[in-house]
Protein backbone atom coordinates (compact mmCIF):
# COMPACT_ATOMS: atom_id res chain seq x y z
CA UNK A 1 -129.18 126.95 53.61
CA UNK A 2 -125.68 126.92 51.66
CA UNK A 3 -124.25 130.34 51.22
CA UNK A 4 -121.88 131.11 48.34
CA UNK A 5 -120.42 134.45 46.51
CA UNK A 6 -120.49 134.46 42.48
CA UNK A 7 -117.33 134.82 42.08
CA UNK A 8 -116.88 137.50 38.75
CA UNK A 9 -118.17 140.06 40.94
CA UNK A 10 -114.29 139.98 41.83
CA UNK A 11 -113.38 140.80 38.15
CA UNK A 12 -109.80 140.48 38.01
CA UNK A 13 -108.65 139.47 41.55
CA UNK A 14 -106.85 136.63 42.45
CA UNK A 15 -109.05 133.38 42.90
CA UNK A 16 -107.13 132.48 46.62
CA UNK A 17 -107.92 136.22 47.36
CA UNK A 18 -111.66 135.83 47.01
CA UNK A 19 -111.45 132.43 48.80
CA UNK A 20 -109.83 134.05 51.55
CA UNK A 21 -112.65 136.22 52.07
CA UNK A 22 -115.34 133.80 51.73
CA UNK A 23 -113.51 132.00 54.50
CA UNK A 24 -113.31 135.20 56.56
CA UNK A 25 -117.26 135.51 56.70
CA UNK A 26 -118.11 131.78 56.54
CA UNK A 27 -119.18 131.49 53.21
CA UNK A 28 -119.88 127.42 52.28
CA UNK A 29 -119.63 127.49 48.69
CA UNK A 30 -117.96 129.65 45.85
CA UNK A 31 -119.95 130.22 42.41
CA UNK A 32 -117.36 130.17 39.98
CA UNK A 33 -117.04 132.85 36.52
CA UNK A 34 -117.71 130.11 33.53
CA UNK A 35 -114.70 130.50 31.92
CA UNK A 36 -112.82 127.11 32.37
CA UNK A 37 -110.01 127.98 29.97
CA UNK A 38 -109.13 130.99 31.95
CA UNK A 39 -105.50 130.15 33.97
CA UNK A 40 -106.87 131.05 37.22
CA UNK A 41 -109.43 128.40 36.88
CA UNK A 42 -106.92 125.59 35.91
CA UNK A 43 -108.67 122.47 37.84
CA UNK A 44 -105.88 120.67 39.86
CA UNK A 45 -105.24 124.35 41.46
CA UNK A 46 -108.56 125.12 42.34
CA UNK A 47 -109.35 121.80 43.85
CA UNK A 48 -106.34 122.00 46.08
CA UNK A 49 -107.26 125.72 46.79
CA UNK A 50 -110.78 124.33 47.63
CA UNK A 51 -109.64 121.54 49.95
CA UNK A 52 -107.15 124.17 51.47
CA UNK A 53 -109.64 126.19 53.01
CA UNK A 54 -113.05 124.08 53.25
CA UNK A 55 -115.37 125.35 50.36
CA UNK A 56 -117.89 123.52 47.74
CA UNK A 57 -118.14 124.48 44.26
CA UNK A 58 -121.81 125.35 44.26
CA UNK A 59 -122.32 126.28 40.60
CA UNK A 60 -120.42 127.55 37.25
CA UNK A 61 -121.92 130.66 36.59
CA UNK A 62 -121.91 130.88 32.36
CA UNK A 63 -121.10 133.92 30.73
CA UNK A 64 -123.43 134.97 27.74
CA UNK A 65 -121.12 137.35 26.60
CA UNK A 66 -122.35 139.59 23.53
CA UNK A 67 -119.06 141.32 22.56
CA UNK A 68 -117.09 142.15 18.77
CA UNK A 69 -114.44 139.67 20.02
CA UNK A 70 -116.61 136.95 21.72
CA UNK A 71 -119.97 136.10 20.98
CA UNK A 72 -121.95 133.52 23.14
CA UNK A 73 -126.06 133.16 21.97
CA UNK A 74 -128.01 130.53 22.07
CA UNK A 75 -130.89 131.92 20.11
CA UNK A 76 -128.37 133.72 17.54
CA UNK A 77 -130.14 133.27 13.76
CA UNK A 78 -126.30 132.53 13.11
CA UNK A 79 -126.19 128.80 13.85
CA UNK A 80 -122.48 128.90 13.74
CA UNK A 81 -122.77 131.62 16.80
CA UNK A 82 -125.16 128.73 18.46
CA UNK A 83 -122.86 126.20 17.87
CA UNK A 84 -119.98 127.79 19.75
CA UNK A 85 -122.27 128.89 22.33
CA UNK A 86 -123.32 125.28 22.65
CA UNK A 87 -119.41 123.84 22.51
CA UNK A 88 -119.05 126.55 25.02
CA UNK A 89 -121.74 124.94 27.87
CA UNK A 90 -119.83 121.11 27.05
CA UNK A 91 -116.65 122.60 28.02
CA UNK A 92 -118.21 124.43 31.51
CA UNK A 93 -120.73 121.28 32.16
CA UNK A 94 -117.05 118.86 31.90
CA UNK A 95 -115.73 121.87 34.08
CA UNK A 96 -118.46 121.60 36.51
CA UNK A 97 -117.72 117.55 36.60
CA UNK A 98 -114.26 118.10 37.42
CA UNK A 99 -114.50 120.47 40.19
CA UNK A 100 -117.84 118.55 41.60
CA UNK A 101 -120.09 121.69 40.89
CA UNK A 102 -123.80 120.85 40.82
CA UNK A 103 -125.13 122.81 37.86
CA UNK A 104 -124.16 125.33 35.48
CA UNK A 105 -126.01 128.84 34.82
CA UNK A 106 -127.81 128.97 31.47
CA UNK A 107 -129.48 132.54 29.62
CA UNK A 108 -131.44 131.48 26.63
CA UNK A 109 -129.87 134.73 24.67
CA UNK A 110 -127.04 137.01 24.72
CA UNK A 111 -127.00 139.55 27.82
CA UNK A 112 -126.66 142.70 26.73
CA UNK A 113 -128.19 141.86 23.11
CA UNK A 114 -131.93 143.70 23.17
CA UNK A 115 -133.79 142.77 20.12
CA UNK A 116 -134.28 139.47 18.92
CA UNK A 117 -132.24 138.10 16.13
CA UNK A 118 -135.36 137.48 13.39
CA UNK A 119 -138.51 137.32 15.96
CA UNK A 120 -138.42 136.38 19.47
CA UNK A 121 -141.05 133.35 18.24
CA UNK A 122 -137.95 132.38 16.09
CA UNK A 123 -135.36 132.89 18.79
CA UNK A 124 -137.21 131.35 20.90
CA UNK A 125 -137.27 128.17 19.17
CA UNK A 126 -133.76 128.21 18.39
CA UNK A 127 -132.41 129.03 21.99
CA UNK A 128 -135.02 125.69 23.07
CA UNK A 129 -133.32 123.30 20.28
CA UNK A 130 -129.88 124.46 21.21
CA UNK A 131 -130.63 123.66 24.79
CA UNK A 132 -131.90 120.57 24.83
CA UNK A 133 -128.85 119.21 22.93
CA UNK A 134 -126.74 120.69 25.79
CA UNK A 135 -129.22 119.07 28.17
CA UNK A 136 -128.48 115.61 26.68
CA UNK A 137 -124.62 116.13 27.41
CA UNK A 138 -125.73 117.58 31.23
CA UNK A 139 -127.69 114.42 31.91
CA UNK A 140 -124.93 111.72 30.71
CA UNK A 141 -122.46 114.14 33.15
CA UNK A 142 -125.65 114.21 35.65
CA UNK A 143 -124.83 118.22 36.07
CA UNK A 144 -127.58 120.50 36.40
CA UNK A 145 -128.68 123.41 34.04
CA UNK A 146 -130.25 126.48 35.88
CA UNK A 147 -132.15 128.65 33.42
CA UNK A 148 -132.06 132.31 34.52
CA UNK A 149 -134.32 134.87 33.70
CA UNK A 150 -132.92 138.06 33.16
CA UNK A 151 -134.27 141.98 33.07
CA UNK A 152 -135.80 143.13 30.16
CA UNK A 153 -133.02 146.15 29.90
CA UNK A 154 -130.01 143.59 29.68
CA UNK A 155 -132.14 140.47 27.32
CA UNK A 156 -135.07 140.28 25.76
CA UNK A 157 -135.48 136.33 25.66
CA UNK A 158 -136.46 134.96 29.26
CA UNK A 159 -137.02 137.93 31.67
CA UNK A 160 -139.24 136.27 34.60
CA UNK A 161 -139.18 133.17 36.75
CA UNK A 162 -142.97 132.44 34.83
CA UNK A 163 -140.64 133.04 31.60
CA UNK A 164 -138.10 130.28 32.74
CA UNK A 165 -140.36 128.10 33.88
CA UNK A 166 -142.43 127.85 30.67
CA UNK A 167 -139.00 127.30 28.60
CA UNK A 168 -137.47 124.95 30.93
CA UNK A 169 -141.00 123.08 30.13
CA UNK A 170 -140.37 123.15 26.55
CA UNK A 171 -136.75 121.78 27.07
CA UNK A 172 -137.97 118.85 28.34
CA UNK A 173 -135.28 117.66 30.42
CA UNK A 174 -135.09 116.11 34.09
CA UNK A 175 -131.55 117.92 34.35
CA UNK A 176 -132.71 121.10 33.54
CA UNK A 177 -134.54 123.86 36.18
CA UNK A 178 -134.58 127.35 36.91
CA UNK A 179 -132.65 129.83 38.95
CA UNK A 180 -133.72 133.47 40.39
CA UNK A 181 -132.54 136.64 41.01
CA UNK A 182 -133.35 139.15 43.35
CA UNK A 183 -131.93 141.81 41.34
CA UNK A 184 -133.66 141.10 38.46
CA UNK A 185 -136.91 139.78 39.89
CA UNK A 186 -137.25 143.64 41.68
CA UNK A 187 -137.68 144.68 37.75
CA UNK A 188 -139.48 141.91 36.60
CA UNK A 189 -142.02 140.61 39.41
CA UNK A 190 -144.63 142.15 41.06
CA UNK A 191 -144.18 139.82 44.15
CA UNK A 192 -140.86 138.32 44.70
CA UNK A 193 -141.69 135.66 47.58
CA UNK A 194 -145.07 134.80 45.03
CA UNK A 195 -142.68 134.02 41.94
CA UNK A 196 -140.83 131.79 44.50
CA UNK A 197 -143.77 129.99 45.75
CA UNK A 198 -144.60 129.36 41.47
CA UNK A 199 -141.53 128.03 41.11
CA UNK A 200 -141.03 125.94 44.15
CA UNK A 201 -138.77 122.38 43.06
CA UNK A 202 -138.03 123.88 40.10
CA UNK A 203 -135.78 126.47 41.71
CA UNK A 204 -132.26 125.29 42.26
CA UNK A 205 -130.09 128.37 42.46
CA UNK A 206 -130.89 132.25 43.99
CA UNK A 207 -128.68 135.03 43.08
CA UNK A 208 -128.99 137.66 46.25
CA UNK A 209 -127.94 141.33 45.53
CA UNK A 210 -130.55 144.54 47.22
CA UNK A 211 -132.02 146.08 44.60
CA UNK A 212 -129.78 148.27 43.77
CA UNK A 213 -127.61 145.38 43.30
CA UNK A 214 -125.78 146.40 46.42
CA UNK A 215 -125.49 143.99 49.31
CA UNK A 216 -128.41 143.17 51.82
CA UNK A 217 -130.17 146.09 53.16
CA UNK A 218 -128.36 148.60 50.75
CA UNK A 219 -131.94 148.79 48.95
CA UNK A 220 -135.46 148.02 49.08
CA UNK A 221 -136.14 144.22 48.91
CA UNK A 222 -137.98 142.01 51.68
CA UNK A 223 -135.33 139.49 52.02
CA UNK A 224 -137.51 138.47 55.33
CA UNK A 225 -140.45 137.39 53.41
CA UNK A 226 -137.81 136.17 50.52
CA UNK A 227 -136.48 133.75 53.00
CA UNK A 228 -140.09 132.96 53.96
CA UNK A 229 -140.68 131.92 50.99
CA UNK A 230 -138.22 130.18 50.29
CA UNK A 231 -138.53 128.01 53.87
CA UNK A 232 -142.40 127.20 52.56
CA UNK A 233 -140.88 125.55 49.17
CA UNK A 234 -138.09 123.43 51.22
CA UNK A 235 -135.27 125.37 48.99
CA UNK A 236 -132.43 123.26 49.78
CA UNK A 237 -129.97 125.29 47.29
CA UNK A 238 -127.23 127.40 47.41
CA UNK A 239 -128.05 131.47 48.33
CA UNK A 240 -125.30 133.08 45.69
CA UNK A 241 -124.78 136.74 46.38
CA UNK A 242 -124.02 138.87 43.55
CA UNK A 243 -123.51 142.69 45.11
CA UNK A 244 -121.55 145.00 43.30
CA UNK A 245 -120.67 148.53 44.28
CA UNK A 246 -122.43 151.52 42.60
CA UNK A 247 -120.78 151.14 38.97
CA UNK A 248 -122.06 149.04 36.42
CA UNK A 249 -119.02 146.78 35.88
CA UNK A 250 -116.91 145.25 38.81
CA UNK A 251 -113.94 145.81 36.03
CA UNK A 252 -114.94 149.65 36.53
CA UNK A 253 -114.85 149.58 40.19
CA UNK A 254 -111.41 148.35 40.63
CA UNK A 255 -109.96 150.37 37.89
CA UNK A 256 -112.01 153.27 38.65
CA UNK A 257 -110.32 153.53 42.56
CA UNK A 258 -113.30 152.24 44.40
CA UNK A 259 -111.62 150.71 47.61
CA UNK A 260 -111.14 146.77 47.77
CA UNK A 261 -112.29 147.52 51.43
CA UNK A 262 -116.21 147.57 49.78
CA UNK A 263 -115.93 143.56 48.59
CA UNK A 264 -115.72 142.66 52.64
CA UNK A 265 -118.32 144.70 53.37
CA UNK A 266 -120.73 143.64 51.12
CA UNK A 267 -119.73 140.01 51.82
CA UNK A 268 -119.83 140.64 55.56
CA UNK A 269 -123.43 142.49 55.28
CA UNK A 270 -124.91 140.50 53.10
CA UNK A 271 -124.70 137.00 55.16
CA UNK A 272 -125.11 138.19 57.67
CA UNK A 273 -128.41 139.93 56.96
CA UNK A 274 -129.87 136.95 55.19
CA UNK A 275 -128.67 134.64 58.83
CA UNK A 276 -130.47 137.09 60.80
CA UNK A 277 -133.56 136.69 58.58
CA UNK A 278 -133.35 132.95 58.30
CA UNK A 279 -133.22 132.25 61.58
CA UNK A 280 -136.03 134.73 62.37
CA UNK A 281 -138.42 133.18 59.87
């Protein structure tokens, strides 16, 4: 299996930085913060950055931001809110082109927005239109969309792998899947490896935090009979951890004195956990 670190769990540090340590602990692959206008992100940099110390692009990690300032919703009753949210996936899909990422991170509604926008039917149907226009761009660039479900206490839209699969369904698109996450699925699923075997092809991204959110075997989750699972379906996708320390907002941890020392660790315990279970299994 590929193993890769989502990248925003870094906040504000220096992209080389995190590179450094994904180096350091033999990480294959960096998920990168979908935010292509950002400096740090300017193309010809990272690519030589890349090169420089031997990692893959493994996906563009969109941001579904629900903020006075920025607004990002694909099921927003606002179509101009859609629109931007939709001119917002052509800009990270060319991104992902650029950089040769394989697919870009989709959430069918705003994260951190609770209640739908006129009735989830209604949303619903909105978020599906908007996405299979974006789908028609992704398939001309041949970049893959991963739809991610999400816990009910941070969207209200798609919340379960079953949830993704059924929209992904009503998208209607050979370049667009589903993704998972551990985090969420520990809210969400009454049997994590089960919700893998449902989604088996269809599953083309994991996000891996404990759940907690804290790195492998901080928390509770089977990651044995995760990887298990994931052996049975012949995943052949990146594993993308996502641990953050015990705030709520990597922003927080930095700025709030929590030691830089913590971002190793977690990196260091969290592959290595899931290459002791993979080769066990």
């Amino acid at each position: 299996m590929q193993y890769s670190i989502s990248n925003w769990i870094y906040a504000t540090e220096d992209l080389e930085k995190s590179l450094q340590r994904l180096v350091k602990y033999e990480y294959d692959a960096v998920e990168l913060e979908g935010e292509p206008d950002k400096e740090k992100y300017e193309p010809k940099k990272v690519k030589k950055m890349l090169q420089q110390y031997g990692l893959e692009v493994s996906s563009i990690a969109g941001m579904y931001l629900w903020k006075e300032e920025i607004k990002r919703d694909l099921a927003s009753s606002d179509k101009k809110i859609r629109e931007q949210t939709i001119i917002y996936l052509f800009k990270c899909i060319d991104y992902a082109k650029l950089i040769s990422a394989k697919l870009v991170i989709v959430v069918p509604a705003a994260v951190s927005k609770l209640a739908p926008s006129l009735s989830k039917k209604e949303d619903w149907k909105n978020s599906v239109k908007a996405v299979q226009e974006v789908a028609k761009y992704a398939e001309k660039k041949d970049i893959l969309l991963a739809i991610e479900p999400i816990n009910r206490y941070e969207t209200y839209l798609v919340n379960s792998v079953q949830d993704a699969l059924y929209y992904a369904r009503e998208v209607n698109s050979s370049h667009v899947k589903i993704m998972a996450d551990t985090f969420h699925m520990n809210i969400e699923e009454r049997d994590i490896p089960e919700a893998i075997r449902i989604a088996g092809n269809n599953l083309i991204n994991v996000h891996i935090a404990d759940s907690n959110r804290c790195s492998v075997g901080r928390g509770h989750i089977n990651f044995k009979a995760l990887i298990k699972a994931l052996k049975e379906i012949n995943y052949q996708y990146a594993l993308t951890l996502e641990p953050l320390p015990p705030v709520s907002d990597p922003y927080l941890a930095l700025e709030g004195g929590v030691s830089e020392n913590i971002f190793d660790q977690y990196a260091a315990e969290s592959i290595m956990g899931l290459k002791y279970f993979e080769l066990i299994t």
